[in-house]
Protein backbone atom coordinates (compact mmCIF):
# COMPACT_ATOMS: atom_id res chain seq x y z
CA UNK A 1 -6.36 -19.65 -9.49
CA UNK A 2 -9.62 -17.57 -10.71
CA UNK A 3 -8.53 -15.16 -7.73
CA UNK A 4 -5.17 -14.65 -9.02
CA UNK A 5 -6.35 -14.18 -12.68
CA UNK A 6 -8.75 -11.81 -11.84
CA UNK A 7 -5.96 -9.86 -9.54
CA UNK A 8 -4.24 -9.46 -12.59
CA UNK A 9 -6.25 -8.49 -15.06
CA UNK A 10 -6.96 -5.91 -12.08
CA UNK A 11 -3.93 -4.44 -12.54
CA UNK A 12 -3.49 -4.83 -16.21
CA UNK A 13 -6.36 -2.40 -16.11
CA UNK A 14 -5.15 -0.09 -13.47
CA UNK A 15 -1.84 0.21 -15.47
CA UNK A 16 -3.47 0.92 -18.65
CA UNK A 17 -5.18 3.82 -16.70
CA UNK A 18 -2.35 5.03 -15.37
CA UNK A 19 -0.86 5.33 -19.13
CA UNK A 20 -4.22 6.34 -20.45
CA UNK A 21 -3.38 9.52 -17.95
CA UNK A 22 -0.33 10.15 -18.73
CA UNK A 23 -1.34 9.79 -22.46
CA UNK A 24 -3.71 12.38 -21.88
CA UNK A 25 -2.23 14.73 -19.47
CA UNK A 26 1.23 15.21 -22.16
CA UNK A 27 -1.55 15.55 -24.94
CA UNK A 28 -3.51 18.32 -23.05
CA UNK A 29 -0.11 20.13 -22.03
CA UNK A 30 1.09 20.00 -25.53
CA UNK A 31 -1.83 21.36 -26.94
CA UNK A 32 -1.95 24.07 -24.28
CA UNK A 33 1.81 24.67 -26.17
CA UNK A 34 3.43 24.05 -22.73
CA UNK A 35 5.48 21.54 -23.43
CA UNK A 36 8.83 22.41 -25.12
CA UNK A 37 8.54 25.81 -23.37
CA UNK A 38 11.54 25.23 -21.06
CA UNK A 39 13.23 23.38 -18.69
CA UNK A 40 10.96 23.87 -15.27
CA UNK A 41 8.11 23.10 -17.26
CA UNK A 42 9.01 20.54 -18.65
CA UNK A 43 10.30 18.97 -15.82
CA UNK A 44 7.14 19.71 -14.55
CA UNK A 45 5.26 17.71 -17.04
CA UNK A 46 7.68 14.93 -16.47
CA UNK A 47 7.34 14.96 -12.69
CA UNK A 48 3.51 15.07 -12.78
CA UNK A 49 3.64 11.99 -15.09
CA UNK A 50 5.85 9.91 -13.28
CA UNK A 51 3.26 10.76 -10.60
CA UNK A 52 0.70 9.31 -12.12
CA UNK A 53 2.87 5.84 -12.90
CA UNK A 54 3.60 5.74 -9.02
CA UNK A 55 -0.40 6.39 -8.22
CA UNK A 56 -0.85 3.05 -10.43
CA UNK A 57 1.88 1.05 -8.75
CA UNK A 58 0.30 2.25 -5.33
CA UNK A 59 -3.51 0.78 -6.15
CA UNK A 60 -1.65 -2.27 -7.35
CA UNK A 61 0.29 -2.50 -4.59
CA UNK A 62 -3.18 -1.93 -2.82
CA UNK A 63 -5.28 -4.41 -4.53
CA UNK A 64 -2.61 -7.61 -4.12
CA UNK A 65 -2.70 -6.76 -0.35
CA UNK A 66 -6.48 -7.02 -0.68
CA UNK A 67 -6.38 -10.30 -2.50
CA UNK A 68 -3.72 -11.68 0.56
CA UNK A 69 -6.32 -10.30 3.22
CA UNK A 70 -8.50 -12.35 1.09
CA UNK A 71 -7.05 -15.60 1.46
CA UNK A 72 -6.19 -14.70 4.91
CA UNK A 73 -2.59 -14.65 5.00
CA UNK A 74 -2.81 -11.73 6.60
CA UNK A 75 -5.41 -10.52 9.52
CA UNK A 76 -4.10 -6.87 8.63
CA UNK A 77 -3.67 -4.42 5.96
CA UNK A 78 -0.77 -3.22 7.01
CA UNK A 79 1.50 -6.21 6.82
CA UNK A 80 -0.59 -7.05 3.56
CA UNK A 81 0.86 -3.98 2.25
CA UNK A 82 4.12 -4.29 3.40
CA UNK A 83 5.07 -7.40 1.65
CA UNK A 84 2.98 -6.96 -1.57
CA UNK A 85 5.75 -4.20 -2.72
CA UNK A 86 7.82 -5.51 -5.34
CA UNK A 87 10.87 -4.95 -3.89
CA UNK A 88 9.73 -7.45 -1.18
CA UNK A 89 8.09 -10.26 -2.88
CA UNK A 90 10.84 -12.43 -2.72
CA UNK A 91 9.68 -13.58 1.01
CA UNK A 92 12.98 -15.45 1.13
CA UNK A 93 14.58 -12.68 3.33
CA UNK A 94 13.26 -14.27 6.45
CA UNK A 95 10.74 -11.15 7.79
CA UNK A 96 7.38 -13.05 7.47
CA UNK A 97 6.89 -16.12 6.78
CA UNK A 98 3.20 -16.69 4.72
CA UNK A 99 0.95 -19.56 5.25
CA UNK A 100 0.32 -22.36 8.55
């Protein structure tokens, strides 16, 4: 249980870099007077800021691998990986099953 809770607060954190970034990055462009300027720069800015959402989900997706290699459901990162993506938690589908 303390595992868990401290996997999440993990990634509470990580998130709230991730927007801290993005805060940051659309703060620097606008006072640069970039943004606004047009369409390919603004798309741009938007593109470079999803970026930095997807960076976040990745080191999520990263550390909750970590914390299964941890409680050794999995010998391998790999795998680990593989089914901590959110689109695969539900383990249901009958690829993996975790535990003994």
């Amino acid at each position: 249980m303390v595992v868990g809770g401290v996997a999440v607060a993990c990634t509470i954190f990580v998130h709230s870099l991730g927007l801290a970034a993005t805060i940051n990055f659309f703060r620097y462009q606008n006072k640069l007077g970039r943004a606004g300027t047009g369409a390919l720069i603004d798309f741009a800015i938007v593109a470079l800021a999803i970026s930095f959402a997807c960076v976040a989900h990745l080191i999520e997706i990263a550390l909750w691998a970590v914390l299964l290699i941890i409680c050794r459901e999995f010998p391998e990162f790999g795998n680990a990986f593989y089914l901590s993506l959110p689109e695969t938690k539900n383990l249901a589908n009958g690829l993996v099953r975790i535990g003994r």
